[in-house]
PDB file of N, CA and C in Angstrom:
ATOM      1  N   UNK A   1     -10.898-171.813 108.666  1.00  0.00           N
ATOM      2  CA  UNK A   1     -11.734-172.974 108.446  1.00  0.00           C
ATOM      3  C   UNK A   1     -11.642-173.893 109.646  1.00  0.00           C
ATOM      4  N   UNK A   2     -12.805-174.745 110.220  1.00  0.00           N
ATOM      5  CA  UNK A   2     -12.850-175.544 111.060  1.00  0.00           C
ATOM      6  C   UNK A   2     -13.118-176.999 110.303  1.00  0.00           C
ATOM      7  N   UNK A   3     -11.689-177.808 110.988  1.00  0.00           N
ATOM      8  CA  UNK A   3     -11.753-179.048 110.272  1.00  0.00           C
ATOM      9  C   UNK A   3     -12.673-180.476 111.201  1.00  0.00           C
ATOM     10  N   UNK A   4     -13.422-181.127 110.246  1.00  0.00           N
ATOM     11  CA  UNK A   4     -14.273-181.798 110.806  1.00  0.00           C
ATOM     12  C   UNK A   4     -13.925-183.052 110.106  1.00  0.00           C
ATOM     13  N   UNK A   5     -15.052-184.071 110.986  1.00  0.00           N
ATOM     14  CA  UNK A   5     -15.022-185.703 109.992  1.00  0.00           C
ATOM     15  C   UNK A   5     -15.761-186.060 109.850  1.00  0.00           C
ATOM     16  N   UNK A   6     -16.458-186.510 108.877  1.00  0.00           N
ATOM     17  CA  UNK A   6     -17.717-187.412 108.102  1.00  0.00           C
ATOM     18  C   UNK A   6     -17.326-188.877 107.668  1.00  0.00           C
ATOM     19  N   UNK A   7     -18.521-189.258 108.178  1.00  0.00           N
ATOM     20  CA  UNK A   7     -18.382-190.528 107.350  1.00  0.00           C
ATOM     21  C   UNK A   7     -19.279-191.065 106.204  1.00  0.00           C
ATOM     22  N   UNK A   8     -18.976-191.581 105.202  1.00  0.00           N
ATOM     23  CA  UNK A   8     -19.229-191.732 103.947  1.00  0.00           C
ATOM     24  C   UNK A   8     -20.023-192.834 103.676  1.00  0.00           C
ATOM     25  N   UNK A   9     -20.885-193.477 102.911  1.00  0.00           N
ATOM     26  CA  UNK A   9     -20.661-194.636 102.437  1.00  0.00           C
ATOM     27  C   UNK A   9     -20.243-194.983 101.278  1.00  0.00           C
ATOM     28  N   UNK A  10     -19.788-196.151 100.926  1.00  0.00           N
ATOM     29  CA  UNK A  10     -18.776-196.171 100.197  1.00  0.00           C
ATOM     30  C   UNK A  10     -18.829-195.589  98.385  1.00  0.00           C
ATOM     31  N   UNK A  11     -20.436-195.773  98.405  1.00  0.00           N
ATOM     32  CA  UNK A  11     -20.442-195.570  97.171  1.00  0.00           C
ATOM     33  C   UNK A  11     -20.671-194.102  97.290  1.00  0.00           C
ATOM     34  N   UNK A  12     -21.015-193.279  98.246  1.00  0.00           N
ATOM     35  CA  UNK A  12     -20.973-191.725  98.561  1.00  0.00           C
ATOM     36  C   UNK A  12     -19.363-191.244  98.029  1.00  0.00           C
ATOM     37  N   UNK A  13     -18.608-191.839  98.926  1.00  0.00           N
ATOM     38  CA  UNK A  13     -17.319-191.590  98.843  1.00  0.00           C
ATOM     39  C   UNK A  13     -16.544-191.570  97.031  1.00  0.00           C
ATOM     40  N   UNK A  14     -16.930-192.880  96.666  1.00  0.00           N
ATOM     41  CA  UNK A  14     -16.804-193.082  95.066  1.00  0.00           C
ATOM     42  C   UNK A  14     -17.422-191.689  94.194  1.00  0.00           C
ATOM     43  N   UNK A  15     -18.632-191.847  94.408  1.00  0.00           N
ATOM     44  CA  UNK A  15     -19.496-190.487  93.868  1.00  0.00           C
ATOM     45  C   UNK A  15     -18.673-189.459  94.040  1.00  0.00           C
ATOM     46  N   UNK A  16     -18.226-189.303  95.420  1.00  0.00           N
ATOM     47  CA  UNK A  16     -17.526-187.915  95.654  1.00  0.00           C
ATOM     48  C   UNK A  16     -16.439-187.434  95.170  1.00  0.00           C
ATOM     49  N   UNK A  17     -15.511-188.285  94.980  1.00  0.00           N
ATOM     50  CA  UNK A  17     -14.007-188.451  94.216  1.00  0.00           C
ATOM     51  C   UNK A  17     -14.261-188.382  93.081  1.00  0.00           C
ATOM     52  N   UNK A  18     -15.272-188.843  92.419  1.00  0.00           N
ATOM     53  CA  UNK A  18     -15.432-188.431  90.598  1.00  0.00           C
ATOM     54  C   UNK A  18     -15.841-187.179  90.360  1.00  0.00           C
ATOM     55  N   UNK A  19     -16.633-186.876  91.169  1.00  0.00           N
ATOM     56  CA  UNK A  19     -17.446-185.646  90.776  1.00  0.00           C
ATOM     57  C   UNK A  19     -16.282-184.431  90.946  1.00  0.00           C
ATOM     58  N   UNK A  20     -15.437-184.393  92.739  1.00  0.00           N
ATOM     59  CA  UNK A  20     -14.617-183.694  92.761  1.00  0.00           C
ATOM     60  C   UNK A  20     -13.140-183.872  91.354  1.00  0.00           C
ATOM     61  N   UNK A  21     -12.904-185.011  90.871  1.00  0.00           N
ATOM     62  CA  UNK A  21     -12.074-185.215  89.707  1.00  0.00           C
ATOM     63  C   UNK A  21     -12.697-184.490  88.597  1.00  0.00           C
ATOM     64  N   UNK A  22     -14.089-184.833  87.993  1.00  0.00           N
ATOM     65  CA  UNK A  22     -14.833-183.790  87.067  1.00  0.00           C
ATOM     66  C   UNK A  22     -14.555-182.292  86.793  1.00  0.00           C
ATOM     67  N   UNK A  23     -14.829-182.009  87.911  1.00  0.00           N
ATOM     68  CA  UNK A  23     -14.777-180.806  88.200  1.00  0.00           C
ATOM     69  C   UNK A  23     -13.142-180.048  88.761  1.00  0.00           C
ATOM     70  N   UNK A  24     -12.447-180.786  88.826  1.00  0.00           N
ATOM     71  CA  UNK A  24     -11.177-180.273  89.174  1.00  0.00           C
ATOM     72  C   UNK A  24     -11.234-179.272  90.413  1.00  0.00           C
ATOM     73  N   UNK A  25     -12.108-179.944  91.226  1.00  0.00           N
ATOM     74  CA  UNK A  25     -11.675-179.912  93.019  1.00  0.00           C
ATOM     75  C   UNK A  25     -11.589-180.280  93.965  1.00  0.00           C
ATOM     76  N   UNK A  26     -11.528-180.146  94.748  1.00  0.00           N
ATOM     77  CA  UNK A  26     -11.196-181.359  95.779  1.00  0.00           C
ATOM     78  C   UNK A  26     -12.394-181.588  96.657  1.00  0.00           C
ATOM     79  N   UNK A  27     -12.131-182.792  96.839  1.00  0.00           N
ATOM     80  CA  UNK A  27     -13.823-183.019  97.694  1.00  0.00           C
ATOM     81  C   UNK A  27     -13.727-182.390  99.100  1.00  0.00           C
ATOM     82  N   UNK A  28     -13.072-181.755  99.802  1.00  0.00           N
ATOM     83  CA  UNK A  28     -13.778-181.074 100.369  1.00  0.00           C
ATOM     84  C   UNK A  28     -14.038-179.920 100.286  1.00  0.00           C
ATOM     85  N   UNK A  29     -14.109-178.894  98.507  1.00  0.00           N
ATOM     86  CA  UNK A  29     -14.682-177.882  98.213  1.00  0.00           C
ATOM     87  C   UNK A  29     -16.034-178.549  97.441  1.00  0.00           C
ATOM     88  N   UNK A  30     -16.201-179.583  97.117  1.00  0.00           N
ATOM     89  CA  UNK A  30     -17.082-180.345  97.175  1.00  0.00           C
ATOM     90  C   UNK A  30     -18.593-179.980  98.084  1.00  0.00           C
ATOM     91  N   UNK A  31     -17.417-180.548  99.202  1.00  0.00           N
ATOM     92  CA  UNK A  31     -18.462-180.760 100.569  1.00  0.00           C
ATOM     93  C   UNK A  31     -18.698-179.382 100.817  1.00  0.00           C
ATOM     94  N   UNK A  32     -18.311-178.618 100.940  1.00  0.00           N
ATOM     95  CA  UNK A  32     -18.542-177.309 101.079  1.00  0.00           C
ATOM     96  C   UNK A  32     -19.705-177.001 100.599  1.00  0.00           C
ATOM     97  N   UNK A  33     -19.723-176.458  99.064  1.00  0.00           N
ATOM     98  CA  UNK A  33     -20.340-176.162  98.066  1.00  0.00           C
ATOM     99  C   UNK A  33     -21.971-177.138  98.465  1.00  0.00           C
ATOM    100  N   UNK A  34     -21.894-178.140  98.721  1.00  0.00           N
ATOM    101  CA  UNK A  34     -23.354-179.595  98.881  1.00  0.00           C
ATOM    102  C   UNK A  34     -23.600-178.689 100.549  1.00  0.00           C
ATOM    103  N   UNK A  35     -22.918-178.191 101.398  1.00  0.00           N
ATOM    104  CA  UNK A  35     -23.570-178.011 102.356  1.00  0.00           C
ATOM    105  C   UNK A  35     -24.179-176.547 102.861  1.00  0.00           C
ATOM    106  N   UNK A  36     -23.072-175.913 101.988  1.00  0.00           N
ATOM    107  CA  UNK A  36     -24.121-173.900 101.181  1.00  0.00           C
ATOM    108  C   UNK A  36     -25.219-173.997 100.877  1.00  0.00           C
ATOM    109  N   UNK A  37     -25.150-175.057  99.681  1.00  0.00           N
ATOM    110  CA  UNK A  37     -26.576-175.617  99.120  1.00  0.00           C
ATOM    111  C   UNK A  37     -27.660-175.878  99.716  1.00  0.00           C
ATOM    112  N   UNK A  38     -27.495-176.827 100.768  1.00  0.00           N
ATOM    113  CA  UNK A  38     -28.794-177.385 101.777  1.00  0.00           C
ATOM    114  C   UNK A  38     -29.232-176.253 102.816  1.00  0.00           C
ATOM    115  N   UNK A  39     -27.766-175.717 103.339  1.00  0.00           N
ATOM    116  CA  UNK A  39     -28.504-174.173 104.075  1.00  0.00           C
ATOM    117  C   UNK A  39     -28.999-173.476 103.409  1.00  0.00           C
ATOM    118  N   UNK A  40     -28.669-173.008 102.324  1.00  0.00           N
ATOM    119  CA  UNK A  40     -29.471-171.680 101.283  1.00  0.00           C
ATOM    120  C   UNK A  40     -30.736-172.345 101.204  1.00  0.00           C
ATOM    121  N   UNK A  41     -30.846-173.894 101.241  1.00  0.00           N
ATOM    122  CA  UNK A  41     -32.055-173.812 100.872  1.00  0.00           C
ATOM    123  C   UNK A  41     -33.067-174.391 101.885  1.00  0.00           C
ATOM    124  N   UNK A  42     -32.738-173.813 103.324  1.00  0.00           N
ATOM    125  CA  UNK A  42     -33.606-173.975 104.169  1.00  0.00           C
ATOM    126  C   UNK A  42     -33.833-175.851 104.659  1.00  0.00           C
ATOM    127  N   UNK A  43     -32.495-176.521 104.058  1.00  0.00           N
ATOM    128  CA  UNK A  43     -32.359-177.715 104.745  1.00  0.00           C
ATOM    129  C   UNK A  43     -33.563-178.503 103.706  1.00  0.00           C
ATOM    130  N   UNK A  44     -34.383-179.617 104.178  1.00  0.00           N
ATOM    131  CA  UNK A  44     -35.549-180.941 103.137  1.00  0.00           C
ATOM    132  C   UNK A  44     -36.561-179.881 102.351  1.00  0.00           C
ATOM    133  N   UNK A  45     -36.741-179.750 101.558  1.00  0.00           N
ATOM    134  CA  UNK A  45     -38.048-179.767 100.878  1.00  0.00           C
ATOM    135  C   UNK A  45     -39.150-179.917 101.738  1.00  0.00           C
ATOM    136  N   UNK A  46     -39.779-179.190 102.130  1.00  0.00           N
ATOM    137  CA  UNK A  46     -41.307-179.616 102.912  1.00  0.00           C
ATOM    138  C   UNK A  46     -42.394-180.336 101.975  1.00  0.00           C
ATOM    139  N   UNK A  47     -42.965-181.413 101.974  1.00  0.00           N
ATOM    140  CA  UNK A  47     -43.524-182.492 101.064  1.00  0.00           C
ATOM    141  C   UNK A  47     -44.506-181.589 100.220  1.00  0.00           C
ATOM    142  N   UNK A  48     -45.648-180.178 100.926  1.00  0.00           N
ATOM    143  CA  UNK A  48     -46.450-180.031 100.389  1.00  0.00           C
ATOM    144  C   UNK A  48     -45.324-178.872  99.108  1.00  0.00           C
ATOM    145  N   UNK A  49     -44.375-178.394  99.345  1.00  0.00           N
ATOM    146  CA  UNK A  49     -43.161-177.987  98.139  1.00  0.00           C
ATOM    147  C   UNK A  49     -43.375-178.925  97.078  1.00  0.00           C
ATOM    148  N   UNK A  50     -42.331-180.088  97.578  1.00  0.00           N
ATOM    149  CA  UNK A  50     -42.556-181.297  96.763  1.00  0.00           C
ATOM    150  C   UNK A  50     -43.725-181.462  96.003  1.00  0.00           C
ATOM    151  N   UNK A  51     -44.452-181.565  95.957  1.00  0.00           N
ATOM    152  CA  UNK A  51     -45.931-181.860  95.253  1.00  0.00           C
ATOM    153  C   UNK A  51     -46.238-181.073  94.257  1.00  0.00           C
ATOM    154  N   UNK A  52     -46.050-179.689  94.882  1.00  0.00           N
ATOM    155  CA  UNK A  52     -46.168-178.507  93.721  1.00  0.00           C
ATOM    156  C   UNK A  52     -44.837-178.102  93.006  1.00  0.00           C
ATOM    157  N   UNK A  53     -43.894-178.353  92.962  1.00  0.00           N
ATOM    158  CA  UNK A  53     -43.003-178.746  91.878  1.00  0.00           C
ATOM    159  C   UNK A  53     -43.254-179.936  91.159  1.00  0.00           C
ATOM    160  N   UNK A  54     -44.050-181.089  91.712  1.00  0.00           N
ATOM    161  CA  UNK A  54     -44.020-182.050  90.374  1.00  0.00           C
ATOM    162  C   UNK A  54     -45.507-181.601  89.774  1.00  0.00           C
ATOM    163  N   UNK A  55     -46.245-180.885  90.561  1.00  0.00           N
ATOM    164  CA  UNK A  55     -47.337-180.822  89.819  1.00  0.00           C
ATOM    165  C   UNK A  55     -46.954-179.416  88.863  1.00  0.00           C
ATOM    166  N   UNK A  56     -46.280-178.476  89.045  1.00  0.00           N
ATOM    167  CA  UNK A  56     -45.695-177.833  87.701  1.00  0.00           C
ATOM    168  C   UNK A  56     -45.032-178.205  86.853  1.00  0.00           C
ATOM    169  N   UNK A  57     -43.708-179.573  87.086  1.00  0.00           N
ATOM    170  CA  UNK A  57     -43.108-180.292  86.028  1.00  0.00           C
ATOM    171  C   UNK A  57     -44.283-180.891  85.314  1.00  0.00           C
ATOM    172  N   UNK A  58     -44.946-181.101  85.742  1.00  0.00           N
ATOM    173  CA  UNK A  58     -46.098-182.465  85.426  1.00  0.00           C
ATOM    174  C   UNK A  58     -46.814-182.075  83.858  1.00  0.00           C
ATOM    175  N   UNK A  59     -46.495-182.430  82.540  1.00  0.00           N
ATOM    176  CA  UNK A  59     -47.028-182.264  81.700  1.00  0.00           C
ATOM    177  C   UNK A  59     -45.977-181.680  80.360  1.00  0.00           C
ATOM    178  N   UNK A  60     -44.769-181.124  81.304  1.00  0.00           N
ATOM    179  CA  UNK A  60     -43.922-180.450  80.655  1.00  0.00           C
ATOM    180  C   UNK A  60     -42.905-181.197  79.320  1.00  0.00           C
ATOM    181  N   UNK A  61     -43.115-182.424  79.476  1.00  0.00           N
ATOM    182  CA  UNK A  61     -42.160-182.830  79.070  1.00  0.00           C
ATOM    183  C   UNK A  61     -42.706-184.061  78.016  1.00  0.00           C
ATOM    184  N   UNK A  62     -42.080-184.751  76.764  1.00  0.00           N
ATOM    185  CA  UNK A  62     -42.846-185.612  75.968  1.00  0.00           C
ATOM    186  C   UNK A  62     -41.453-186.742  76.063  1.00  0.00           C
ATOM    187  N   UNK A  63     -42.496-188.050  76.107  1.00  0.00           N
ATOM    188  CA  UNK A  63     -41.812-188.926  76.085  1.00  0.00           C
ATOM    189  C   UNK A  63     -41.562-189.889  74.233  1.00  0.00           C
ATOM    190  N   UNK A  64     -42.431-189.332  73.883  1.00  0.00           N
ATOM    191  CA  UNK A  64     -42.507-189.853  72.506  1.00  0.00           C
ATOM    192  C   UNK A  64     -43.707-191.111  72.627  1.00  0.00           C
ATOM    193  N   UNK A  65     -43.651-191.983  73.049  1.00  0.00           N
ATOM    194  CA  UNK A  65     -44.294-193.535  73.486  1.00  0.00           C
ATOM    195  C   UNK A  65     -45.948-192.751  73.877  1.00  0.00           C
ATOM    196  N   UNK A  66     -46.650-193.556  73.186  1.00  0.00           N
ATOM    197  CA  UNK A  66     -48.221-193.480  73.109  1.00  0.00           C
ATOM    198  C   UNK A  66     -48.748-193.882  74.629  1.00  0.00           C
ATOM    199  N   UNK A  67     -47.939-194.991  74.440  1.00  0.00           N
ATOM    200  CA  UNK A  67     -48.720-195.895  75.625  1.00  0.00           C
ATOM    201  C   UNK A  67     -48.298-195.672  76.983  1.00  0.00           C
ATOM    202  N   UNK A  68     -47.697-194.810  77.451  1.00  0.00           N
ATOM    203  CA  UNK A  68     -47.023-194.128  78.687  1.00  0.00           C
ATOM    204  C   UNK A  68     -47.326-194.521  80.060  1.00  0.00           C
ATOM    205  N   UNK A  69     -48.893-194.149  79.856  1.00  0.00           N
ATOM    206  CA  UNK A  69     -49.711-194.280  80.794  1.00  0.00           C
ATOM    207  C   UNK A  69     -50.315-195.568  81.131  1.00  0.00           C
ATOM    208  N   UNK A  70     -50.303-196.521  80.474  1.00  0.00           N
ATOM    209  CA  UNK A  70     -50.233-197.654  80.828  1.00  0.00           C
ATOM    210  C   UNK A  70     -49.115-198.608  81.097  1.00  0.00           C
ATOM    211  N   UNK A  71     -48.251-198.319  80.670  1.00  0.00           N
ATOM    212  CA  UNK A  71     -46.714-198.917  80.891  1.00  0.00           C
ATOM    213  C   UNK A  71     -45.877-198.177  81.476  1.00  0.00           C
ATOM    214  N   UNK A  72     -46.028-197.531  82.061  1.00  0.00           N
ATOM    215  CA  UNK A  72     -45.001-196.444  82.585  1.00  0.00           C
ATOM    216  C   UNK A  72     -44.241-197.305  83.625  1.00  0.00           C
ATOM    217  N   UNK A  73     -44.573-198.187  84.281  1.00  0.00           N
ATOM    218  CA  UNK A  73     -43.640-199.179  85.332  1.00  0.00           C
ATOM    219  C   UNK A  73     -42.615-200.147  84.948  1.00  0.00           C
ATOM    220  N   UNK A  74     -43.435-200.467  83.639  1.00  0.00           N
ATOM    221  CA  UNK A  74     -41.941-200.963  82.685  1.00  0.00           C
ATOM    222  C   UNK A  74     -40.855-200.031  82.094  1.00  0.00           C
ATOM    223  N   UNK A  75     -41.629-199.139  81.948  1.00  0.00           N
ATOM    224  CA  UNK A  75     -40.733-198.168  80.916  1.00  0.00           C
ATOM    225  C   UNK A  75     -39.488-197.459  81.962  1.00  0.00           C
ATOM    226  N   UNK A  76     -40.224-197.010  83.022  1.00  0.00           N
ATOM    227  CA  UNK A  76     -39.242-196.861  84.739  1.00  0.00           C
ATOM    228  C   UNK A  76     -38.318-198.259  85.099  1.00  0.00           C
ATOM    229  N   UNK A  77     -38.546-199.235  85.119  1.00  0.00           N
ATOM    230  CA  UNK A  77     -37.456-200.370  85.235  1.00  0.00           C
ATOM    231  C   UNK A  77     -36.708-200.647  83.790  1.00  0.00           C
ATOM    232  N   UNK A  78     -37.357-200.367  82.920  1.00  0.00           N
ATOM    233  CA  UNK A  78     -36.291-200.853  81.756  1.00  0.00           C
ATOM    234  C   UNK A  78     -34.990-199.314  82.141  1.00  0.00           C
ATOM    235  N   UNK A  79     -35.585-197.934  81.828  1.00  0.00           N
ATOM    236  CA  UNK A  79     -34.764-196.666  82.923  1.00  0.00           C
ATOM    237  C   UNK A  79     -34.034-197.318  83.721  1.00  0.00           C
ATOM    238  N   UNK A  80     -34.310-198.115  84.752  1.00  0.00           N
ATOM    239  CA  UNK A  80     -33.360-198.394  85.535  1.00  0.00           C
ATOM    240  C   UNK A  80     -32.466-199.299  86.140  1.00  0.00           C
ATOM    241  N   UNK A  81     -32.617-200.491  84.473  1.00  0.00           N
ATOM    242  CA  UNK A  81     -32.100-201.569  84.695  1.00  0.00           C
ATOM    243  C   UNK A  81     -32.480-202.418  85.439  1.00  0.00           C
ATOM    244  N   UNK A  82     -33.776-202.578  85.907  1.00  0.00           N
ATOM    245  CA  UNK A  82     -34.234-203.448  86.947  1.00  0.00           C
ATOM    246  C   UNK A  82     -34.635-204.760  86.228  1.00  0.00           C
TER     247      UNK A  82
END
């Protein structure tokens, strides 16, 4: 193995220590594992990807709420505590 250094931000770092605690490993099998990931997968999403994955999610799923489509910006900030 070749040892390297990253730098974090802080709430990266936080994230990273729980998730590696979760999971019972250490963050840098962590880091490992997050950077297999991005090579296997050919590094960003190319946008026109992007699009056609939400346009196949797109419909899949029920929110219960009638009015969706008109409130959906509240219903996304109340989601996110804003």
């Amino acid at each position: 193995m070749v040892r390297t250094q990253v730098q974090l931000t802080e709430k990266q770092a936080e994230s990273l220590k729980k998730r590696a605690a979760q999971e019972g490993a250490s963050q840098a099998e962590i880091v490992r594992r997050s950077i297999e990931f991005y090579l296997r997968a050919g590094g960003a999403v190319a946008d026109e990807e992007r699009r056609q994955r939400a346009l196949r999610a797109s419909g899949r799923f029920r929110s219960g709420k009638r009015d969706l489509g008109e409130r959906h910006d509240r219903y996304l900030a109340e989601a996110y505590g804003k």
